[in-house]
Protein backbone atom coordinates (compact mmCIF):
# COMPACT_ATOMS: atom_id res chain seq x y z
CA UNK A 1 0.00 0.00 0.00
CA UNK A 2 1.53 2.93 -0.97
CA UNK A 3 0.97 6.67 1.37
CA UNK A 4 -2.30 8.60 0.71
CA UNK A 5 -1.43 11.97 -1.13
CA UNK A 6 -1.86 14.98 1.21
CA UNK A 7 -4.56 17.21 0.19
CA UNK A 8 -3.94 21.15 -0.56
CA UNK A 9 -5.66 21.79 2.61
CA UNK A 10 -3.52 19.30 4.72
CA UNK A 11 -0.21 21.39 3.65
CA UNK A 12 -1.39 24.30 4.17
CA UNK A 13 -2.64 23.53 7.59
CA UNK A 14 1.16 21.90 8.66
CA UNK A 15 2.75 25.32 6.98
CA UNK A 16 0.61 27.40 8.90
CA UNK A 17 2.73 26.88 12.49
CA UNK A 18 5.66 27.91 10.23
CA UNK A 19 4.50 30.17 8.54
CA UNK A 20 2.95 32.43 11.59
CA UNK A 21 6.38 32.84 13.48
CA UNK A 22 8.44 33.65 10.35
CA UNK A 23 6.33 36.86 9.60
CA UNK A 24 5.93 37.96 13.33
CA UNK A 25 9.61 37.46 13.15
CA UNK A 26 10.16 40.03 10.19
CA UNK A 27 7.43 42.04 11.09
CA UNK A 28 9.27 42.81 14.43
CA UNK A 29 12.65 43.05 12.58
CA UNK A 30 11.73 45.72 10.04
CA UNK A 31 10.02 47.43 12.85
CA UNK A 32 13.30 47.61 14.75
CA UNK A 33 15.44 48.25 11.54
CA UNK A 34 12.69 51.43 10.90
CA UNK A 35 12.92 53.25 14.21
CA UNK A 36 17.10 52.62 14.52
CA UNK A 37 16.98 54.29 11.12
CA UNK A 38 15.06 56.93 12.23
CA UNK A 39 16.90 57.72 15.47
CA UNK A 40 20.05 58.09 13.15
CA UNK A 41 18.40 60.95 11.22
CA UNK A 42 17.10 59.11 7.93
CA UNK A 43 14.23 60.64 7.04
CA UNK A 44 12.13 60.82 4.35
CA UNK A 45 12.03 65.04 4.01
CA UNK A 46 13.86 65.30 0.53
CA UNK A 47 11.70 64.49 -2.88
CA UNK A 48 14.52 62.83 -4.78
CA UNK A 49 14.17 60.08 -6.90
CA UNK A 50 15.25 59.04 -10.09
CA UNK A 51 11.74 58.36 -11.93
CA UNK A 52 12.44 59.92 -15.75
CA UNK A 53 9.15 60.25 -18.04
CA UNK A 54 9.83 58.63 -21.14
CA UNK A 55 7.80 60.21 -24.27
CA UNK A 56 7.02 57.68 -27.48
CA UNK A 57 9.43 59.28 -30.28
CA UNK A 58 9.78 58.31 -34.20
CA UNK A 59 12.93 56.72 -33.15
CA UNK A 60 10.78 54.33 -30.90
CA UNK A 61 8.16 54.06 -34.03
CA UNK A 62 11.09 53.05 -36.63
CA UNK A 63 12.98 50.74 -34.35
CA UNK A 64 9.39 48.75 -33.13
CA UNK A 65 8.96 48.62 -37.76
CA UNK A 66 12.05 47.31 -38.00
CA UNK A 67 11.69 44.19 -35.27
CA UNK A 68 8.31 43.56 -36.78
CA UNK A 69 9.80 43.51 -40.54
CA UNK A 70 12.55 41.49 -39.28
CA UNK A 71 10.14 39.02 -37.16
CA UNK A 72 8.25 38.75 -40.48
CA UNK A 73 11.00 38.14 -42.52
CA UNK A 74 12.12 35.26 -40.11
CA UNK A 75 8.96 33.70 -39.66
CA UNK A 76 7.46 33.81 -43.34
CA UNK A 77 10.19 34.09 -45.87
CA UNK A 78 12.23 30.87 -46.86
């Protein structure tokens, strides 16, 4: 007789117990990490970032023409 196979609700039920300590664990670590960060003066005052809007340009047009003549050319022509 072989072993019965586990349903999805068995294994979730035996990763539960594991599961529920790991987070707490983290939880309580970036919580720690957060205010030591804070007491050493890193706060979040300053706007920076480096987000750049990209605009669509005829560059962009000819270069997407090109893949889809080449992908074409590939796929269809012996």
């Amino acid at each position: 007789m072989g072993k019965r196979k586990m349903t999805l609700v068995k294994r979730v039920r035996q990763v539960i117990p594991l599961l529920i300590p790991l987070f707490n664990s983290s939880l309580r670590q970036a919580e720690t990490l957060a205010e030591a960060m804070l007491a050493r003066g890193f706060e979040n005052t300053s706007s920076r970032s480096g987000l750049r809007e990209y605009t669509f340009t005829w560059l962009d047009t000819a270069f997407l023409a090109g893949c889809g003549i080449c992908a074409y050319l590939m796929l269809f022509v012996k």
